[in-house]
Protein backbone atom coordinates (compact mmCIF):
# COMPACT_ATOMS: atom_id res chain seq x y z
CA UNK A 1 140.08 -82.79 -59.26
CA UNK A 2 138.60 -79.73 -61.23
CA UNK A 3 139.27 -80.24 -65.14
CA UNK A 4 142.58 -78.90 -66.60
CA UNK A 5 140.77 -77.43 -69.14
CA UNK A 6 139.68 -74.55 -66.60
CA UNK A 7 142.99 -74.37 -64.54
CA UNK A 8 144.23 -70.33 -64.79
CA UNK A 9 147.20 -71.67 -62.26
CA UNK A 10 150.08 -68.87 -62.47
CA UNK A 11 148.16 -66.43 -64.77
CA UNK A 12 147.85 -62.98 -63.97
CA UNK A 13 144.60 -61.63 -64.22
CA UNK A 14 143.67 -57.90 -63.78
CA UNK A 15 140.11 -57.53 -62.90
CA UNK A 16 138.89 -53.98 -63.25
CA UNK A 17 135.84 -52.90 -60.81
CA UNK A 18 136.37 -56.23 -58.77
CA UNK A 19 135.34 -54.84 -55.13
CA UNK A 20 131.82 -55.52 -55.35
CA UNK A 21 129.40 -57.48 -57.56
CA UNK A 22 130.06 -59.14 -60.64
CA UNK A 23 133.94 -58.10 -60.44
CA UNK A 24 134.01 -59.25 -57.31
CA UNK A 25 132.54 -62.68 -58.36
CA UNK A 26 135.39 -63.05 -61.40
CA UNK A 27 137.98 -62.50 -59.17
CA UNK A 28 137.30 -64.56 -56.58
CA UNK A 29 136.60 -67.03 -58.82
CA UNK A 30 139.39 -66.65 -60.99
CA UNK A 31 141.83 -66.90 -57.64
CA UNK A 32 140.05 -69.77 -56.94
CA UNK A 33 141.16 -71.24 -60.26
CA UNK A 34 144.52 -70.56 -59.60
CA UNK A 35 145.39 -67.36 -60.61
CA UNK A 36 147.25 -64.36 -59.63
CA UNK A 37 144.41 -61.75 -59.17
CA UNK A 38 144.97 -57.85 -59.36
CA UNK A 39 141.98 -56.13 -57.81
CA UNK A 40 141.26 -52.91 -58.50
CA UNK A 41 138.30 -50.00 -58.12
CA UNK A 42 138.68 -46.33 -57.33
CA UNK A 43 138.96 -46.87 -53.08
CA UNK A 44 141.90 -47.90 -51.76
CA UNK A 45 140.10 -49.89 -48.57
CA UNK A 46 137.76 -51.87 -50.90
CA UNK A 47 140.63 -52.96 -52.74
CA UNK A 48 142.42 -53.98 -50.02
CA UNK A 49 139.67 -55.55 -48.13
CA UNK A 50 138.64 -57.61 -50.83
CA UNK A 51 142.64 -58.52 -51.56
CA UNK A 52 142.92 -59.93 -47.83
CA UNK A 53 139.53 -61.76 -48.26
CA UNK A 54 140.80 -63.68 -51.45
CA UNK A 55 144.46 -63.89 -49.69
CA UNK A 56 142.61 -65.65 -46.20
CA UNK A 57 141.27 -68.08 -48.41
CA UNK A 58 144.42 -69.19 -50.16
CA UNK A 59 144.19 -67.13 -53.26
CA UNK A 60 146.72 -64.55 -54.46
CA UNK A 61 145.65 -61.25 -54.62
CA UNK A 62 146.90 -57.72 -55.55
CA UNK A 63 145.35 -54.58 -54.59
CA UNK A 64 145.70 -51.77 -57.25
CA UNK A 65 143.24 -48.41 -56.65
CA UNK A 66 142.93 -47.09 -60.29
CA UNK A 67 140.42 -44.48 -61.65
CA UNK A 68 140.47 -46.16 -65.44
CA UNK A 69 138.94 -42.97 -66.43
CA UNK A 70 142.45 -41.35 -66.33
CA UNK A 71 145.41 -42.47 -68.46
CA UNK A 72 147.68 -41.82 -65.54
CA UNK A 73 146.10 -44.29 -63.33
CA UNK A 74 145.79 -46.99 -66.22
CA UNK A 75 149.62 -46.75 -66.07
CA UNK A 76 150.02 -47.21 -62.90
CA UNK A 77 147.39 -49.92 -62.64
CA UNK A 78 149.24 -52.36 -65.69
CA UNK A 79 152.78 -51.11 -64.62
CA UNK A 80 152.15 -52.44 -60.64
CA UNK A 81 151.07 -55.46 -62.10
CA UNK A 82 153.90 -55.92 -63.80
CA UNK A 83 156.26 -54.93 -61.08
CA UNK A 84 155.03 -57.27 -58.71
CA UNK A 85 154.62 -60.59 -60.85
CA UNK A 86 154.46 -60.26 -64.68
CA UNK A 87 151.97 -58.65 -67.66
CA UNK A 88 148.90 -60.06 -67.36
CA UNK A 89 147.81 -63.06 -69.10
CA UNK A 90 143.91 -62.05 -68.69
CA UNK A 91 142.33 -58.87 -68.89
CA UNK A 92 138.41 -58.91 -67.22
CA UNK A 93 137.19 -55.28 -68.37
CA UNK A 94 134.20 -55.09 -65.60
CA UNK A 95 134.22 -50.89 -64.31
CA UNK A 96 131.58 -49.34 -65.87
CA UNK A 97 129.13 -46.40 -65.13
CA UNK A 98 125.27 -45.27 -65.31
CA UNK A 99 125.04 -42.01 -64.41
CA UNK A 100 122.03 -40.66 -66.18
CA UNK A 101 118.45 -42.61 -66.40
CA UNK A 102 116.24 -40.59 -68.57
CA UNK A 103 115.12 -39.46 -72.37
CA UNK A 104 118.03 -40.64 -74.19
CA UNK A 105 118.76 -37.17 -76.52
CA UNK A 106 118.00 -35.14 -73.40
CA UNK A 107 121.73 -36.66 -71.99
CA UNK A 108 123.46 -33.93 -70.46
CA UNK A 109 127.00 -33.47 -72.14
CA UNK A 110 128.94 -33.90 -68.76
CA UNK A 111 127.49 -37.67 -68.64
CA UNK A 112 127.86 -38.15 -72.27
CA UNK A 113 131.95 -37.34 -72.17
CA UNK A 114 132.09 -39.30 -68.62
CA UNK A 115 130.09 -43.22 -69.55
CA UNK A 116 131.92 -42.93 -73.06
CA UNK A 117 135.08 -41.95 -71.12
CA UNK A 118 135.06 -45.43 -68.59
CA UNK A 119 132.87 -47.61 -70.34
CA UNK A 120 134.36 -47.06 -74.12
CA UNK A 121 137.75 -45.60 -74.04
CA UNK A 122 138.75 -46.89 -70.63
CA UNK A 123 138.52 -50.67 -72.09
CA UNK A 124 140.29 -49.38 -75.35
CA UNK A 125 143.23 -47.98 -73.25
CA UNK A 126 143.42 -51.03 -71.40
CA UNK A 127 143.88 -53.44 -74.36
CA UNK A 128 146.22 -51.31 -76.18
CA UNK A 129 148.62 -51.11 -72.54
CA UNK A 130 148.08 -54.76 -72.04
CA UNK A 131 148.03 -56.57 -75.46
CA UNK A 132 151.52 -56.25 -75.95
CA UNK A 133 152.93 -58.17 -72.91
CA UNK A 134 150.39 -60.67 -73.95
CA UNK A 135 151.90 -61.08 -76.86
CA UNK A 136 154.99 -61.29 -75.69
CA UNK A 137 154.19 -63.98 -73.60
CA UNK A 138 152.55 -65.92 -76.07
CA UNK A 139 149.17 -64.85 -75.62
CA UNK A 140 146.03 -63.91 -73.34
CA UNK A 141 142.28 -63.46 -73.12
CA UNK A 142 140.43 -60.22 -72.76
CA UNK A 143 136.76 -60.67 -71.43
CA UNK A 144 134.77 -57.31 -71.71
CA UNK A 145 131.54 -57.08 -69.58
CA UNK A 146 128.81 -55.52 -71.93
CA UNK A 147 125.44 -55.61 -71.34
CA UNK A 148 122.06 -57.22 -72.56
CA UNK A 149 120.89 -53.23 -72.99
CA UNK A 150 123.51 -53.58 -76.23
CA UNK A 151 120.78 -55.50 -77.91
CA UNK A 152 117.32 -53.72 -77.07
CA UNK A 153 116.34 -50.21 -78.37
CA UNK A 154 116.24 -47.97 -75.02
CA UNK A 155 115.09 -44.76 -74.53
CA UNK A 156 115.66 -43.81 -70.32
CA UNK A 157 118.87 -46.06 -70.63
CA UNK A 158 119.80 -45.24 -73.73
CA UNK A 159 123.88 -43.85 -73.46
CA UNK A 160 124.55 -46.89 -71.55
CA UNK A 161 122.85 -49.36 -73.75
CA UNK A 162 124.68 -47.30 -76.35
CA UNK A 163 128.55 -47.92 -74.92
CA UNK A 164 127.47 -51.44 -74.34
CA UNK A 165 126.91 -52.03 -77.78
CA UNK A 166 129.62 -50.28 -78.48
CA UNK A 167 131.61 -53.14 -76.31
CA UNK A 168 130.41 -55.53 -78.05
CA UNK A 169 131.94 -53.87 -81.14
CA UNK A 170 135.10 -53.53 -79.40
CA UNK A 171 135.44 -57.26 -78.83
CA UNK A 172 134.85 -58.01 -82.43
CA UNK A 173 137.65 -55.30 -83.90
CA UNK A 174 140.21 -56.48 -81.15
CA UNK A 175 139.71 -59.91 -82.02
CA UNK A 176 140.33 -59.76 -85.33
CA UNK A 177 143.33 -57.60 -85.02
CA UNK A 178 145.15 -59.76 -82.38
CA UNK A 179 143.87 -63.00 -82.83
CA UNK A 180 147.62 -64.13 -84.69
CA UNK A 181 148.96 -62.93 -81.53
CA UNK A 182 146.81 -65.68 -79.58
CA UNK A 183 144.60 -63.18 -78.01
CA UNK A 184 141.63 -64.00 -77.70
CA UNK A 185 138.69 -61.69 -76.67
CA UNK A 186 135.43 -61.91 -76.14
CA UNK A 187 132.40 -59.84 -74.04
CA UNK A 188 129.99 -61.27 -71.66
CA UNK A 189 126.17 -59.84 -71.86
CA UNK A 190 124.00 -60.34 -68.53
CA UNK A 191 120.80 -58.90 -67.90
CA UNK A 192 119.67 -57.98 -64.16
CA UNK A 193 122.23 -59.26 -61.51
CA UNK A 194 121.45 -58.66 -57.99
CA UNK A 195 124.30 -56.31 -57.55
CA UNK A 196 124.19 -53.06 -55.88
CA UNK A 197 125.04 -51.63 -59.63
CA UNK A 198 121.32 -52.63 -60.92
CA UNK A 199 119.98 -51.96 -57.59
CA UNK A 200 117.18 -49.45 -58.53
CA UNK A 201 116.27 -52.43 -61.22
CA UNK A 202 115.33 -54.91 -58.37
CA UNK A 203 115.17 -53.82 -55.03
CA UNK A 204 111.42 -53.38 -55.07
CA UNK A 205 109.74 -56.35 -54.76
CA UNK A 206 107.06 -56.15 -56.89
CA UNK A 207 109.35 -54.58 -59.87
CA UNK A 208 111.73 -57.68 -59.04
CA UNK A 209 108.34 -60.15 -59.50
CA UNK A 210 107.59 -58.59 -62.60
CA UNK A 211 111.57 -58.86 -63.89
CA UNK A 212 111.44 -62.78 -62.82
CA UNK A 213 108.56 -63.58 -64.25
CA UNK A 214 109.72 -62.62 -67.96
CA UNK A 215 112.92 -64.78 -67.47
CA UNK A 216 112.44 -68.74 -68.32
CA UNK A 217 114.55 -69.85 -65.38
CA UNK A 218 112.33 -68.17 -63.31
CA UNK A 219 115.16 -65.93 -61.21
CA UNK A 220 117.51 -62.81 -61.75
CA UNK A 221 120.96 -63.81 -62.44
CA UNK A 222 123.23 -63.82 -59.11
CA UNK A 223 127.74 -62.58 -59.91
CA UNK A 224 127.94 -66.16 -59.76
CA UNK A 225 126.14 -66.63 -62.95
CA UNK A 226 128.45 -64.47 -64.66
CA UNK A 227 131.83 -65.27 -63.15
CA UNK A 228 131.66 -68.84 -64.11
CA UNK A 229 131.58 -67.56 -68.00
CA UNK A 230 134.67 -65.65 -67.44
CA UNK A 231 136.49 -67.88 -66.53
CA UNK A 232 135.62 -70.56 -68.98
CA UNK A 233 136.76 -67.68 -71.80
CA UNK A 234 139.63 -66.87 -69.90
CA UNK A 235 140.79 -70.34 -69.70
CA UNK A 236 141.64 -73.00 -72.15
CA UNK A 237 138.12 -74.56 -71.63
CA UNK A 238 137.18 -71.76 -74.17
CA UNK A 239 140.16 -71.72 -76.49
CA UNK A 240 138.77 -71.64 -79.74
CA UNK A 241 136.17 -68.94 -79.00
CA UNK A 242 137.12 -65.31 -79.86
CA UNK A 243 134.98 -62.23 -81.17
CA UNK A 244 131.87 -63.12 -79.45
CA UNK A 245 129.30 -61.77 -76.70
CA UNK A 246 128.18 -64.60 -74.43
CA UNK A 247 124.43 -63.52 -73.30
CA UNK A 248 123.45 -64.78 -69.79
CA UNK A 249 120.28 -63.43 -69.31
CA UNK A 250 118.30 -66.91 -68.00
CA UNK A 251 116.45 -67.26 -71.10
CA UNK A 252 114.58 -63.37 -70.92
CA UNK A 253 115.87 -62.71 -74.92
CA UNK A 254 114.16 -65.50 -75.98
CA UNK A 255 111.05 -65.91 -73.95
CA UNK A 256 108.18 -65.30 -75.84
CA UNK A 257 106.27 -63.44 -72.66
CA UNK A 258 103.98 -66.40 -72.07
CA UNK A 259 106.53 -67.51 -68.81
């Protein structure tokens, strides 16, 4: 029998960008740990595909299309949730964007206002719609997915490794504000995942050699890798643990480049 200390039986979970890739990975597992999972992303079809997918294999599943850029559909997104079992006990804030490689003060404006907009504000909106049926309920776990670029100077990804730190700031001020409420929150920091999000990153070969040889385990990280820390914070396994960015990276932030 799996240990209690990871059972998420009867807890809501919303999962934002949970079609594809790491999202998808938390989800699944998450359902697979018993929860209630609301999966969301910006197309209806991927949301419902993925929803039947977790629902064939015995999971419960929700499928909520939300744009988190826009407060409307943040609404919608909690209030569904709501309506169709309860607030949610566990937050997973996964959507994020990267629309701009390049020289980091040559950002266009446009891209600026649009990666602060979903991968800043988006997660801010979220907690403060959320939190309070958390509370009410005794308490929750937020788990925000940040970014190993929120630790390393970057120059062509520079506005993303900037809102990524900025997560990882995030985590810290929300736990300390609701931690009395039994909310815990912390942020989860991979490095390349083979996901069609870091595509460009690893889909050449010899560019993916070059990325595994600088990591000790000798691999890229796979969602798995990353969905197994979510749910230990979302669960009681990590219970004492709030105001802190996991990094799963397989060892590349401390290699010395001798691997």
């Amino acid at each position: 029998m799996p240990s209690a200390l990871f059972d998420l039986s009867g807890k809501v979970a919303l999962v934002t960008g949970s079609t594809r890739g790491i999202g998808r990975a938390i989800a699944e597992e998450m359902a697979a740990a018993g929860a209630h999972v609301v999966i969301s992303s910006r197309t209806v079809q991927a949301c419902e595909d993925v929803a039947a997918s977790i629902r064939a294999s015995g999971g419960k599943a929700l499928p909520v299309a939300a744009n988190i850029s826009r407060d409307g559909d943040i609404e919608r997104l909690v209030s569904e949730t709501e309506k169709e079992w309860s607030a949610p006990d566990i937050l997973v804030c996964n959507a994020a964007v990267n629309p701009y490689y390049g020289p980091f003060l040559e950002t266009p404006d446009d891209v600026f206002d649009k990666t602060i907009a979903v991968n800043i504000r988006a997660n801010m909106k979220l907690a403060a719609r959320t939190f309070p049926g958390m509370a009410a309920k005794g308490g929750g776990a937020a788990v925000v997915i940040s970014s190993i670029a929120a630790f390393k100077g970057s120059n062509m990804l520079g506005l993303y490794a900037l809102t990524k730190a900025a997560d990882a700031q995030l985590v810290r001020n929300l736990a300390v504000a609701y931690g009395r409420d039994n909310i815990r929150v912390n942020g989860i920091a991979p490095a390349v995942v083979r996901t069609d999000f870091a595509r460009t990153l690893w889909e050449d070969p010899e560019r993916e050699a070059r990325l595994v040889k600088s990591y000790p385990l000798g691999r890229i990280g796979e969602p798995e890798d990353v969905a197994g820390a979510a749910v230990f914070l979302a669960s009681r396994a990590g219970g004492w643990m709030t105001g802190q960015t996991l990094i799963i990276d397989g060892g590349w932030q401390i290699a010395d480049g001798s691997t």
